[in-house]
Protein backbone atom coordinates (compact mmCIF):
# COMPACT_ATOMS: atom_id res chain seq x y z
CA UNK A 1 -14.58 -33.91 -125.01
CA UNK A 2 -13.01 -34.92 -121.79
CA UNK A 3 -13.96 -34.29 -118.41
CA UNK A 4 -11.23 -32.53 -115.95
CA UNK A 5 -13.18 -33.28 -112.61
CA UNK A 6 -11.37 -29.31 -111.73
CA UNK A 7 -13.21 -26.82 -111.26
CA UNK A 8 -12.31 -23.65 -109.26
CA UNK A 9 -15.39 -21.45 -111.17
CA UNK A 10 -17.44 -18.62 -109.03
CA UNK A 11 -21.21 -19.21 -109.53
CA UNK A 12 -24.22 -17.23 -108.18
CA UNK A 13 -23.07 -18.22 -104.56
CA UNK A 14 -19.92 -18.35 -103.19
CA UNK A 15 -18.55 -22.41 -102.85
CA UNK A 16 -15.66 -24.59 -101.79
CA UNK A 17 -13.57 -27.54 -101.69
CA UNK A 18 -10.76 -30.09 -101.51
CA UNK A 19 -11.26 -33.10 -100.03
CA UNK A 20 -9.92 -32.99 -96.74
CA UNK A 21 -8.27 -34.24 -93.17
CA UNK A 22 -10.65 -33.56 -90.03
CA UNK A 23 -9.24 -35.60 -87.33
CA UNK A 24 -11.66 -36.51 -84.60
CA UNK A 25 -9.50 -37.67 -81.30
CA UNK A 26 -9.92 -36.47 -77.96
CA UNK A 27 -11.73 -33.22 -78.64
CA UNK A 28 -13.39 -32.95 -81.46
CA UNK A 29 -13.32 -28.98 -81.84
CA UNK A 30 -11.14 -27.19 -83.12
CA UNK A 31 -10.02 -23.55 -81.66
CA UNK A 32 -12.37 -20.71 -82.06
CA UNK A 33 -11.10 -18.22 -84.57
CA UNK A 34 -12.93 -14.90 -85.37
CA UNK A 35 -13.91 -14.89 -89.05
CA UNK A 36 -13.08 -10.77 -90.40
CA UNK A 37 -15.65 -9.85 -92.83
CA UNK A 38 -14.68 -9.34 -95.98
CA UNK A 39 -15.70 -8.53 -99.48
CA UNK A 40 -13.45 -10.62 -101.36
CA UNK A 41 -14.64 -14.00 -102.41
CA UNK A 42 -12.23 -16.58 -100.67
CA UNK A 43 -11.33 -20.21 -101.54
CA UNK A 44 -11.27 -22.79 -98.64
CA UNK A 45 -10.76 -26.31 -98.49
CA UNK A 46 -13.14 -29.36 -97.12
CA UNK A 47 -10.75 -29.15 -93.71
CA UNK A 48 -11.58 -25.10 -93.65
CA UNK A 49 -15.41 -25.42 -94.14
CA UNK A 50 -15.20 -28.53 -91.65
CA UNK A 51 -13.13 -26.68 -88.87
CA UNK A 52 -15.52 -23.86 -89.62
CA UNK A 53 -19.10 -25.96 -88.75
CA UNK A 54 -17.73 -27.58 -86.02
CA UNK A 55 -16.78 -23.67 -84.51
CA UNK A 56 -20.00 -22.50 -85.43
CA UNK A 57 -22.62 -24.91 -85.31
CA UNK A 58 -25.16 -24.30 -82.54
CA UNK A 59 -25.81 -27.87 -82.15
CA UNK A 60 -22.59 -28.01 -81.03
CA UNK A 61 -22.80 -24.83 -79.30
CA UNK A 62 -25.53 -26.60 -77.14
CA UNK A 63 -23.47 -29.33 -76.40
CA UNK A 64 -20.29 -27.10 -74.98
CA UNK A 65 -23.02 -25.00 -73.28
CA UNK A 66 -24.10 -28.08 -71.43
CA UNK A 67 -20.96 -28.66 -70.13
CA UNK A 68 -21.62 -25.77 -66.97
CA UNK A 69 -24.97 -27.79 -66.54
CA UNK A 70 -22.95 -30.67 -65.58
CA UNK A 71 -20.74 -28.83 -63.49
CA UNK A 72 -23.13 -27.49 -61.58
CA UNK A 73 -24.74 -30.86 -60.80
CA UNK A 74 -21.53 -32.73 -59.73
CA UNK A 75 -21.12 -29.46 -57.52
CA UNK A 76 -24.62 -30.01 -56.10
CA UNK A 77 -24.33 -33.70 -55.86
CA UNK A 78 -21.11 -33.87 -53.42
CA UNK A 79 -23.54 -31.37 -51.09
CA UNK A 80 -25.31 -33.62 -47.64
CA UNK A 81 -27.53 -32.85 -45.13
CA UNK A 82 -26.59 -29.36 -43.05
CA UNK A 83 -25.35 -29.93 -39.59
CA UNK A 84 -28.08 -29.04 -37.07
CA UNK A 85 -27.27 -26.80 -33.94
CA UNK A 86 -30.28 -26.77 -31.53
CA UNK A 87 -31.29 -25.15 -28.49
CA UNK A 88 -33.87 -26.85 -26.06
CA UNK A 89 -35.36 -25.97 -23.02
CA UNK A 90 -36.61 -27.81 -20.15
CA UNK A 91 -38.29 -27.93 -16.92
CA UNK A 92 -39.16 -24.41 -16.92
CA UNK A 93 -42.34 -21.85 -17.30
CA UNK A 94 -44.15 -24.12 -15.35
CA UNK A 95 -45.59 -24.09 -11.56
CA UNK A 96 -44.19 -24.21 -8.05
CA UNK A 97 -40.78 -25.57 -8.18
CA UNK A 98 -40.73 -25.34 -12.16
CA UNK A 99 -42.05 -21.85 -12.14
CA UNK A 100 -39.63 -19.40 -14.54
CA UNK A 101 -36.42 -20.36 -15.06
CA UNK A 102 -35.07 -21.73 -11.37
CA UNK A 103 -34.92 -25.09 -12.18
CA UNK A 104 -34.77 -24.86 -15.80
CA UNK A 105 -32.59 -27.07 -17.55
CA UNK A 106 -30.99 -25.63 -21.35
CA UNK A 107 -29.24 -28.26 -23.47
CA UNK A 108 -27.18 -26.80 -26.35
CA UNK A 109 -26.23 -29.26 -29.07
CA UNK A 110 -24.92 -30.54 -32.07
CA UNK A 111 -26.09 -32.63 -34.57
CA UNK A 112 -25.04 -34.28 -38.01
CA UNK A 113 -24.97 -37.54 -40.39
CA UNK A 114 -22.87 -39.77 -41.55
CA UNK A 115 -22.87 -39.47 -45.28
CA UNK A 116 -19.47 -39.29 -46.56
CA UNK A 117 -19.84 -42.73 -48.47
CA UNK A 118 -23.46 -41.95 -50.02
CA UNK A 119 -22.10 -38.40 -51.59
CA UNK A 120 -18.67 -39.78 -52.69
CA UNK A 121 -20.98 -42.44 -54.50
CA UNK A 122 -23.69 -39.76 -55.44
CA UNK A 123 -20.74 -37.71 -56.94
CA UNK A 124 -19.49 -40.56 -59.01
CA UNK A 125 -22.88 -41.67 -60.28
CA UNK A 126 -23.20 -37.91 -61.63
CA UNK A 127 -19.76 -37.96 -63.31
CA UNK A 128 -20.51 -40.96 -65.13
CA UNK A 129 -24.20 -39.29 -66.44
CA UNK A 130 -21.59 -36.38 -67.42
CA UNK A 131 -19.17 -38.35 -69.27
CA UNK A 132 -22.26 -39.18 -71.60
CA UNK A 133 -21.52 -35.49 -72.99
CA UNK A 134 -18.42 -36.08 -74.64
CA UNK A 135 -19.40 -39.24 -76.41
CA UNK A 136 -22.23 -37.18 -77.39
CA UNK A 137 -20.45 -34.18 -78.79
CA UNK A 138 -18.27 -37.08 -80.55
CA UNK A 139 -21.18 -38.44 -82.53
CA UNK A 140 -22.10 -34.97 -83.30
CA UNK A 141 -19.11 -33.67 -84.61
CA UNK A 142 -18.83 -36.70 -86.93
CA UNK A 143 -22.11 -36.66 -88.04
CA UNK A 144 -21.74 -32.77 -88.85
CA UNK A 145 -18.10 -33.38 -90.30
CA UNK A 146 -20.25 -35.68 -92.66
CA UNK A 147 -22.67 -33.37 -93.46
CA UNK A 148 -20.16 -30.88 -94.74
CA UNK A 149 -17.63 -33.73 -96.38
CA UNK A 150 -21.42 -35.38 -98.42
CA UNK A 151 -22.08 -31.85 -99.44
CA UNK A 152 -18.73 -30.96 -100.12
CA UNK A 153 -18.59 -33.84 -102.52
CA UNK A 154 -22.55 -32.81 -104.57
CA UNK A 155 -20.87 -29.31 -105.52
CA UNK A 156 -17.65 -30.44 -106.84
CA UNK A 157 -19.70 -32.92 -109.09
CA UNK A 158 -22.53 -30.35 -109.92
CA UNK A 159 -19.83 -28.05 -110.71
CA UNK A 160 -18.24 -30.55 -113.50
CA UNK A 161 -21.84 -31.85 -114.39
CA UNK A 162 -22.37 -27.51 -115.55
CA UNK A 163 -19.38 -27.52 -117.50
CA UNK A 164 -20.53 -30.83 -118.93
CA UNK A 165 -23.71 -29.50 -119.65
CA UNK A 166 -22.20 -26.15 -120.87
CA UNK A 167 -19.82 -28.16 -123.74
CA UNK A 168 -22.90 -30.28 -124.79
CA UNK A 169 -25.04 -26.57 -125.20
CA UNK A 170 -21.75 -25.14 -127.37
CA UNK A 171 -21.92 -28.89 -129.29
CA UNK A 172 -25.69 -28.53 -129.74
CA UNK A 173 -25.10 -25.03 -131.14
CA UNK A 174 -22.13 -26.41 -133.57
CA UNK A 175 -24.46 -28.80 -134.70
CA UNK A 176 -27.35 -26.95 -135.76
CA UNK A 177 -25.15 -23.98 -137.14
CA UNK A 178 -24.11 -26.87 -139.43
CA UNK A 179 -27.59 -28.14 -140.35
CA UNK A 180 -28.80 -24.53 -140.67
CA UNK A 181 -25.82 -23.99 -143.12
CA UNK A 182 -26.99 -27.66 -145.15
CA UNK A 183 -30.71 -26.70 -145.03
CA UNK A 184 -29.91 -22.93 -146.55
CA UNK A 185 -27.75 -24.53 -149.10
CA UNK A 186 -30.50 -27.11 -150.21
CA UNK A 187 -28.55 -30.47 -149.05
CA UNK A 188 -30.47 -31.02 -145.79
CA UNK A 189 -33.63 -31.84 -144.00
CA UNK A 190 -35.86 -29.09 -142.10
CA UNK A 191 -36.67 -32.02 -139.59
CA UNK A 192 -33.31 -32.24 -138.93
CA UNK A 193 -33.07 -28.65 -138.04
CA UNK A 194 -36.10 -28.62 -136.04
CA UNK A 195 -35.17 -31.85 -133.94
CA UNK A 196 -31.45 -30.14 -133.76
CA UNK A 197 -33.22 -26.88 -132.10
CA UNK A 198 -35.28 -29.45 -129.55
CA UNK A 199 -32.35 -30.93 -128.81
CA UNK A 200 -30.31 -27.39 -127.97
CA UNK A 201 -33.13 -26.39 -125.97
CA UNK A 202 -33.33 -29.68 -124.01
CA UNK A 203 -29.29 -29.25 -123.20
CA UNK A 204 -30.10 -25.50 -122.13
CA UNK A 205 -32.77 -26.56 -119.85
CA UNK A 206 -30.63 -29.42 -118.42
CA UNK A 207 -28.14 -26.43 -117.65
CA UNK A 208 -30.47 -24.64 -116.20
CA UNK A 209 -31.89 -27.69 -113.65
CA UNK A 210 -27.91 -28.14 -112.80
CA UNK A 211 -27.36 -24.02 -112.43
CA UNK A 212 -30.25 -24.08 -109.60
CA UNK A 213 -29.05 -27.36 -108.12
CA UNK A 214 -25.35 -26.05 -107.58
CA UNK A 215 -26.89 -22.62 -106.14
CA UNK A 216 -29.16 -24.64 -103.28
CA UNK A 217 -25.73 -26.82 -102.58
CA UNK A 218 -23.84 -23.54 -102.02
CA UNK A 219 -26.67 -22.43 -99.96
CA UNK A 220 -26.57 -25.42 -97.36
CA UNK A 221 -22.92 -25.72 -97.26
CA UNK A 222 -23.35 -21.75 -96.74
CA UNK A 223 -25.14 -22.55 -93.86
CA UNK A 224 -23.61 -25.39 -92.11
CA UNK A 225 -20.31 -23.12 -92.45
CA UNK A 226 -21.00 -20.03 -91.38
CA UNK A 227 -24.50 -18.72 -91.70
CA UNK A 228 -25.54 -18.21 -94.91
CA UNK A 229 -24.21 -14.54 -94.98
CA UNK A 230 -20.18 -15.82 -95.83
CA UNK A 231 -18.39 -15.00 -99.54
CA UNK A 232 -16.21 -17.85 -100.66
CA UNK A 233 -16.05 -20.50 -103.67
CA UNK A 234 -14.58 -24.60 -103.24
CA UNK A 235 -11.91 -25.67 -105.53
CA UNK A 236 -11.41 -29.53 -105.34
CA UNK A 237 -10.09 -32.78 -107.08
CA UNK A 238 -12.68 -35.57 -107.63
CA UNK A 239 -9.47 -37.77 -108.92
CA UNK A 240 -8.18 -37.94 -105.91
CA UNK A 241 -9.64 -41.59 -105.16
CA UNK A 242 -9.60 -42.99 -101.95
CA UNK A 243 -7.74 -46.14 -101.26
CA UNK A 244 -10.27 -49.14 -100.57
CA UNK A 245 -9.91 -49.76 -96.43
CA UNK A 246 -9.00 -53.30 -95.24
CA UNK A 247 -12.30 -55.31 -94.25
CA UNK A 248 -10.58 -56.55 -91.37
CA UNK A 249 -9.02 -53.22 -89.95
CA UNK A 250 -12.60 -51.15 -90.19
CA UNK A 251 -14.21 -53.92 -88.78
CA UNK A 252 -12.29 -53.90 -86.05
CA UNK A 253 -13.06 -50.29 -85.35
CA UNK A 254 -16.24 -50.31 -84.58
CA UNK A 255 -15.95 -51.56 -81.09
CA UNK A 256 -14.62 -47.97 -80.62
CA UNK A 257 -17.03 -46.21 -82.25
CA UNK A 258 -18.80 -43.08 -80.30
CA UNK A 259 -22.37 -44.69 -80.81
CA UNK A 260 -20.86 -48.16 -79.18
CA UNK A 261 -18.60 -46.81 -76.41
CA UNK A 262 -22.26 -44.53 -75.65
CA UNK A 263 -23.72 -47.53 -75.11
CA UNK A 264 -20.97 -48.91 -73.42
CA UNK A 265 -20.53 -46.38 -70.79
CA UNK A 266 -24.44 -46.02 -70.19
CA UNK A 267 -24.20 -49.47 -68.83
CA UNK A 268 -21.09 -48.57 -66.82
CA UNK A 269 -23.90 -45.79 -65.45
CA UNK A 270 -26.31 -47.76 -64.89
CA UNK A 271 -23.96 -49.75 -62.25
CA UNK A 272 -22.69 -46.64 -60.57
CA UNK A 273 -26.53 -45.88 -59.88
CA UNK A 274 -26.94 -49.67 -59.02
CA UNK A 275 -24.22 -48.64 -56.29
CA UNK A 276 -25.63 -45.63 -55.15
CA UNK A 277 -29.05 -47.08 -54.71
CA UNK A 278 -27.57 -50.08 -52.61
CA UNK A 279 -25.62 -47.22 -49.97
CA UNK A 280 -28.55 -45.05 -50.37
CA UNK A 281 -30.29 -47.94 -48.53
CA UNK A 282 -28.06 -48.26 -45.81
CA UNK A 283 -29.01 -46.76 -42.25
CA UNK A 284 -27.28 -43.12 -42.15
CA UNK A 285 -26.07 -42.75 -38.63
CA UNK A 286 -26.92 -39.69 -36.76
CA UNK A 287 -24.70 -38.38 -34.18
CA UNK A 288 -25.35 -35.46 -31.71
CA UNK A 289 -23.26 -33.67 -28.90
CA UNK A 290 -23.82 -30.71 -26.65
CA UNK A 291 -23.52 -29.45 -23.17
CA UNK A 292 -27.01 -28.52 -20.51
CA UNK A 293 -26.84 -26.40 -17.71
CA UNK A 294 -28.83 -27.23 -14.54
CA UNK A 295 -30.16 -23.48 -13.55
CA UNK A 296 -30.59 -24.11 -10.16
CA UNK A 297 -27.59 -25.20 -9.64
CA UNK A 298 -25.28 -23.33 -11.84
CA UNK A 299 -23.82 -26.64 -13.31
CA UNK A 300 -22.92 -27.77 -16.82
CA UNK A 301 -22.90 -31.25 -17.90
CA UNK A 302 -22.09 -33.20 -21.42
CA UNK A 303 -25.17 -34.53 -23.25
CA UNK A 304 -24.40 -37.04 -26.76
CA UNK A 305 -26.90 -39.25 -28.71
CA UNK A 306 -26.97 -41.55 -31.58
CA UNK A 307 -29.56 -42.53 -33.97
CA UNK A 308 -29.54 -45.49 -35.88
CA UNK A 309 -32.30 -45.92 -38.74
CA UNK A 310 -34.57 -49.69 -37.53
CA UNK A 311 -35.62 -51.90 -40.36
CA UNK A 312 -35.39 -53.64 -43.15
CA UNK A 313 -32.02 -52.33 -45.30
CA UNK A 314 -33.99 -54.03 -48.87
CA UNK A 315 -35.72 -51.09 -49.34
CA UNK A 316 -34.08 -49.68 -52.74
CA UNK A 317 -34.57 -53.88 -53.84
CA UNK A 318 -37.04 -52.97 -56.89
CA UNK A 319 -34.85 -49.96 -58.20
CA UNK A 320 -31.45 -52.32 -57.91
CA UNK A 321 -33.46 -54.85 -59.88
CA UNK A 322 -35.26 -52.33 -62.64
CA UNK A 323 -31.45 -50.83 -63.01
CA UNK A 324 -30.20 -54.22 -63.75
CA UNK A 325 -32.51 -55.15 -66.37
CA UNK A 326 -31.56 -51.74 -67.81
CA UNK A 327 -28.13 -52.79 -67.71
CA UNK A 328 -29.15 -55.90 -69.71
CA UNK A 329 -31.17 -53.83 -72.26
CA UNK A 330 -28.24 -51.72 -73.40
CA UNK A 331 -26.13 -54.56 -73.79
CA UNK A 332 -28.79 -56.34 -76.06
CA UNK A 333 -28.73 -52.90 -77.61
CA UNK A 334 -25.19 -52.81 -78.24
CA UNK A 335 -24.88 -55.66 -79.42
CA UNK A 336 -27.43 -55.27 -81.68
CA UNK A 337 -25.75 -51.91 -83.20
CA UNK A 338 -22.30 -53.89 -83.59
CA UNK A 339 -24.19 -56.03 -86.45
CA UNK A 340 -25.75 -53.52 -87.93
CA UNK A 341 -22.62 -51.51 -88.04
CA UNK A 342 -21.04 -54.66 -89.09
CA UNK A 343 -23.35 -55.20 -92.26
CA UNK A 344 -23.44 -51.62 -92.90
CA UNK A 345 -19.49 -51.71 -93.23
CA UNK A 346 -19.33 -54.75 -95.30
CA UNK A 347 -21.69 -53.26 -98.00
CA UNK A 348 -19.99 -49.98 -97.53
CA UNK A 349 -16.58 -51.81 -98.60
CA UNK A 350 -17.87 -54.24 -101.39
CA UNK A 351 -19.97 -50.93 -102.75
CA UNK A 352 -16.50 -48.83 -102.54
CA UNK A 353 -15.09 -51.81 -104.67
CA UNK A 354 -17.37 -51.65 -106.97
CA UNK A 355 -17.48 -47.75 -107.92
CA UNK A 356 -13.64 -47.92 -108.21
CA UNK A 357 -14.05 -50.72 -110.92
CA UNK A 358 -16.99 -48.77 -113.13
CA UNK A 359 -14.60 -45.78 -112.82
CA UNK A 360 -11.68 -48.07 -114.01
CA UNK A 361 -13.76 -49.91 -116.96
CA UNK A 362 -15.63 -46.34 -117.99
CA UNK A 363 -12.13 -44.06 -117.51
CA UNK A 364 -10.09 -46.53 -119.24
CA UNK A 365 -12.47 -48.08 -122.15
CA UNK A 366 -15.86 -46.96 -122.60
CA UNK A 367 -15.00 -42.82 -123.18
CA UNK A 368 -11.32 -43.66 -125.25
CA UNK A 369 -13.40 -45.36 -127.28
CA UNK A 370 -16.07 -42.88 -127.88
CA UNK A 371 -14.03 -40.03 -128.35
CA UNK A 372 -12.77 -41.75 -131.01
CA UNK A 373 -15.81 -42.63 -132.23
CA UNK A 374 -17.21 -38.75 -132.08
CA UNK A 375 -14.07 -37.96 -133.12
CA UNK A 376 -15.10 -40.16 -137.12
CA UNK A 377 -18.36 -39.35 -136.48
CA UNK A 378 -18.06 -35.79 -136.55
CA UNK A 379 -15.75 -35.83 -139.84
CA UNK A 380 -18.49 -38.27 -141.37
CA UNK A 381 -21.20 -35.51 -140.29
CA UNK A 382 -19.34 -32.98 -141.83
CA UNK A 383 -19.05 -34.44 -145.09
CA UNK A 384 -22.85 -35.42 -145.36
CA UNK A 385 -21.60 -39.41 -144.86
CA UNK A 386 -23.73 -39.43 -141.15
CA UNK A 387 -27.20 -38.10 -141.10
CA UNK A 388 -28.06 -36.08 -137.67
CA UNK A 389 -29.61 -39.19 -135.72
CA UNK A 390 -26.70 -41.13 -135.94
CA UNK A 391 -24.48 -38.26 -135.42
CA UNK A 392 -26.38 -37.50 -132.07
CA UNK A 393 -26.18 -40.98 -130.94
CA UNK A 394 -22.38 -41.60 -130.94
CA UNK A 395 -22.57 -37.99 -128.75
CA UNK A 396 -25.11 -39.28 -126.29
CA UNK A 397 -23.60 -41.89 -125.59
CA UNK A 398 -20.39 -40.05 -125.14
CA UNK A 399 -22.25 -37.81 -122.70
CA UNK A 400 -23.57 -40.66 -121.08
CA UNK A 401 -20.48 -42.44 -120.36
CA UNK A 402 -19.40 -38.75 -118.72
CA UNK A 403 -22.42 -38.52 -116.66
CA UNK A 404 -22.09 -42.18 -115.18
CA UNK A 405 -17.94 -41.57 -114.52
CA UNK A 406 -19.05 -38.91 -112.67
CA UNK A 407 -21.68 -40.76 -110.54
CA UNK A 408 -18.99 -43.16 -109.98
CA UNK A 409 -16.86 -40.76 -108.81
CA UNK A 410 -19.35 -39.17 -106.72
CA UNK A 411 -20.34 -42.69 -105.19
CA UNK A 412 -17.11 -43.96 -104.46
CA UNK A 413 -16.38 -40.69 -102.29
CA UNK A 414 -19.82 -40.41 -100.61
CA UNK A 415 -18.97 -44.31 -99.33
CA UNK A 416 -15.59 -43.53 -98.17
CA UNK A 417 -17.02 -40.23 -96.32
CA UNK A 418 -19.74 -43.06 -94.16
CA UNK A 419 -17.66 -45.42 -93.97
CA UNK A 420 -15.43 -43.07 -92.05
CA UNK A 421 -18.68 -42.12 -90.23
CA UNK A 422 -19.51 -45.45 -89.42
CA UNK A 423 -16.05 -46.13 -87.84
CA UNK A 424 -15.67 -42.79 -86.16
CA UNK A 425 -12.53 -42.09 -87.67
CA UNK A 426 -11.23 -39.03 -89.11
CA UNK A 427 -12.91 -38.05 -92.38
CA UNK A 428 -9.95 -38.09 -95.06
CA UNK A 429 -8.90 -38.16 -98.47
């Protein structure tokens, strides 16, 4: 029996697949497209049901929604202090000589601050806090686009583990027809029968287990994609392997990874507020001009003033200082994250190495060998020269060797998928 690793079948629930080409640059989403309802049962590809999450997701959603939060805080953050106008009277209500308004004394004027260089600052400090976002939607859409890819992967294998599981129920049957056949005609052994019929049953159940397995798959994908209410099956090719990436290139990466440039630019924030709280403690100057009018004599004169803030300019001194330990926290932080991304990597590469060499050793010697094996044993079982146990154990192992090419398989492109993760690069085949 050999394995195909292609399956474009339709299953309880709709599915999908081909591995597939999401790349992550500047934006990670990709345009919003109104999905028609339909009846028919499509077929989409890994880039489809990627472009498709990262449309719909409300995680993501959240994030693009945030983006008008933002706005309106930069808007708010370039707003000062109001100019003042003010009216006061003098020298007036009083008695004798001040009595009414005769000698009263009105002094019209205005007032305001100098705060161009705090808002420009306060502005900037904002902008930075915003700039956060899109670093943030970046680690989201990767880690979704992973999601999907990881999942992506489990069906196409579950999906060639049923149709494993389906040819080892139709051998199971073979084989028992056969000893049913012997044990009628007197030449074989009721045990044998009755461990054949165990050993049908156990394949059907093992079906079964894989049946329900595929259907929850379908059901996350389902909703990561669109849902859960969407009609559609995967088609895929697990043989399309992966080249191995260069150690050196990936690691090289990771400086530029979302998670590290987050990092990055949080301590770039935490210097813009550094800035702001230094200006913040600078004396605002506050200027004021107007004209008064003399009542009793009918006369107008010019009237300015400036305040200037007295004391000690230090006063923002502890929040400069808790800012800058901040500052040194994230960088302890990022570096930190560099060798765990580092090790991660590594592992990621020599395990990626690995896989591809059990796929090699299983593909190209283990099953060759065992069909041809099955392929004896099963004449020898025919002709009475193989009794059922050994019979069954040249096709276990056969099914065995199947089972662990596919794990392999399945390995080798659930690395590549986090190692493209890890590196916040596009997630390819």
């Amino acid at each position: 029996m050999d394995i195909r690793f292609l399956s474009t079948r339709t299953f309880k629930k709709p599915i999908a697949s081909r591995y597939f080409a999401v790349f992550l640059g500047a934006s990670f989403f990709f345009p919003a497209t109104a999905v028609e309802p339909s009846k028919e049962v499509r077929v989409i590809s890994l880039s489809d049901a990627v472009a498709m999450t990262l449309n719909n997701h409300p995680d993501l959603k959240a994030l693009v929604a945030e983006e008008s939060v933002w706005k309106g805080k930069i808007q708010q953050a370039g707003i000062g202090i109001r100019p003042q106008v003010s009216l006061m009277l003098e020298d007036a209500m009083g008695t004798g000589d001040y009595s009414a308004t005769k000698n009263m004394q009105s002094t019209m004027s205005f007032s305001w601050l100098l705060q161009k260089e705090q808002l420009d600052t306060r502005v900037k400090s904002v902008q930075n806090a915003a700039s956060q976002l899109a670093l943030d939607k970046q680690i989201k859409a990767l880690d979704l686009a992973s999601i999907v890819a990881k999942n992506f992967i489990n069906i196409l294998v579950a999906q060639e583990r049923l149709e494993l599981n389906e040819a080892a129920v139709t051998q199971a049957v073979e084989v028992t027809n056969v000893i049913s056949k012997r044990v009628k005609a007197g030449k074989g052994s009721v045990a044998e029968e009755q461990l054949a019929q165990v050993e049908l049953s156990h394949r059907k159940l093992t079906m079964e287990d894989t049946e329900h397995q595929l259907d929850g798959l379908y059901y996350r994908l389902t909703a990561l994609i669109e849902g859960g209410t969407s009609n559609f099956i995967v088609s895929g090719n697990l043989l399309e392997v992966p080249a191995i990436p260069s150690v050196t290139k990936q690691l090289t990466k990771l400086q530029q990874t979302p998670g590290v440039k987050r990092l990055a630019n949080a301590q770039r924030l935490a210097q813009s507020r550094i800035e702001l709280a230094r200006i913040e403690a600078k004396p605002q100057w506050q200027f004021s001009a107007g004209l008064r009018r003399y009542e009793a004599t009918d006369d107008f004169g010019f009237v300015a003033s400036v305040a200037i803030p007295w004391g000690d300019n230090n006063q923002n001194a502890g929040k400069v200082a808790a800012l800058r330990a901040e500052q040194q926290v994230l960088a302890r932080e990022q570096e930190g994250l560099l060798k765990k991304l580092d090790v991660q990597l590594y592992v990621l590469l020599q395990e990626m190495k690995h896989s591809e060499h059990v796929i090699q050793t299983i593909r190209n010697d283990i099953i060759p060998s065992l069909e041809s094996a099955l392929t004896e044993s099963k004449v020898a079982f025919e002709r009475g020269q193989l009794n059922y146990n050994q019979y069954s154990s040249v096709r276990r192992e056969l099914l065995n060797a199947q089972s662990k090419l596919l794990s392999a398989f399945e390995s080798l492109h659930l690395q590549h998928i986090e190692i493209q993760r890890l590196t916040g690069t596009s997630i390819t085949q």
